[in-house]
Protein backbone atom coordinates (compact mmCIF):
# COMPACT_ATOMS: atom_id res chain seq x y z
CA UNK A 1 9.37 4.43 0.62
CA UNK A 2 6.66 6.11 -0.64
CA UNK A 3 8.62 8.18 -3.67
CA UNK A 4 10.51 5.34 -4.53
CA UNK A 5 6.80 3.61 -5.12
CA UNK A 6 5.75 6.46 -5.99
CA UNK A 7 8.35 6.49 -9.29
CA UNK A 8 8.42 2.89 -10.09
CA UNK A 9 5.04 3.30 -10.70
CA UNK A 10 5.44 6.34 -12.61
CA UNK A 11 2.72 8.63 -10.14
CA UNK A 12 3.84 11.51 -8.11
CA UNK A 13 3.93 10.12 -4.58
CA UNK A 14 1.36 12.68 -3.41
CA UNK A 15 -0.88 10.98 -5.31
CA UNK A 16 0.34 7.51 -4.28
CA UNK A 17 -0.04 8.78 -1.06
CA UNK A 18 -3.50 9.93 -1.38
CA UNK A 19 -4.79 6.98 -3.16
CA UNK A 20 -3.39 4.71 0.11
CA UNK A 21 -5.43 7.03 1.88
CA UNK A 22 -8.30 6.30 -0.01
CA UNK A 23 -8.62 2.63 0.90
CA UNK A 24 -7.22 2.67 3.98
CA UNK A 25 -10.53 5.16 4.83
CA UNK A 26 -13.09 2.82 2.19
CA UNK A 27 -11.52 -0.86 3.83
CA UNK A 28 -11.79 0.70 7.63
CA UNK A 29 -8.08 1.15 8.77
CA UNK A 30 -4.35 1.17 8.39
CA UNK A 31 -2.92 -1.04 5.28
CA UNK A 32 0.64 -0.29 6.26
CA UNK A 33 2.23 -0.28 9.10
CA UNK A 34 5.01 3.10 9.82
CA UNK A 35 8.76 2.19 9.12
CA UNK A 36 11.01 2.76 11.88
CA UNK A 37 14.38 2.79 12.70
CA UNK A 38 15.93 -0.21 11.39
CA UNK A 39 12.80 -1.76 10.25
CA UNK A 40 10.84 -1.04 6.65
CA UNK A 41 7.41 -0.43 6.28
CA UNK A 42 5.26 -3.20 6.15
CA UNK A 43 1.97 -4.51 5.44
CA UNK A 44 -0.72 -4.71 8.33
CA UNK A 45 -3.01 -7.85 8.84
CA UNK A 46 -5.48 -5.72 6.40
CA UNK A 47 -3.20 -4.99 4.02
CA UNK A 48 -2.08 -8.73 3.88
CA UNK A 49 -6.13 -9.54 3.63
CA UNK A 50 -6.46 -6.49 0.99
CA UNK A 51 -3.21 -8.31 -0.92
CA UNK A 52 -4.82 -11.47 -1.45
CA UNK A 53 -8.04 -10.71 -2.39
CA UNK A 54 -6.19 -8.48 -5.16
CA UNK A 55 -4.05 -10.83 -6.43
CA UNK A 56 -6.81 -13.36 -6.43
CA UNK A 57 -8.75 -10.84 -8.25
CA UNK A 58 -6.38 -9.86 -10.73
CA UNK A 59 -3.50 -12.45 -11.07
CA UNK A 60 -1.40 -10.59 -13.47
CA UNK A 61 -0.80 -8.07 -10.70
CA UNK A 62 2.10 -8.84 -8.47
């Protein structure tokens, strides 16, 4: 997941992964939940919350 993200937004996915870290640790917890067998990753109630208030925020992003 994270290197195809990682690409399409044309960022090594260490740093992709690093900048998740970031604001999971500066919004106070998880923003994705861990893929598992037969089931992607997926956003968390915060991430969900941190989705809208982005897209709100900046409507051209998708």
């Amino acid at each position: 997941m994270e290197i195809a993200a990682a690409d399409a937004l044309n960022v090594k996915w260490f740093t992709l992964v690093g900048q998740i870290n970031r604001l999971e640790r500066d919004l106070g917890g998880p923003l994705l939940e861990q893929a598992v067998r037969g089931r992607p990753m997926r956003l968390t109630a915060l991430g969900r919350r941190a989705k809208r208030a982005i897209s709100k925020a900046l409507p051209e992003v998708k």
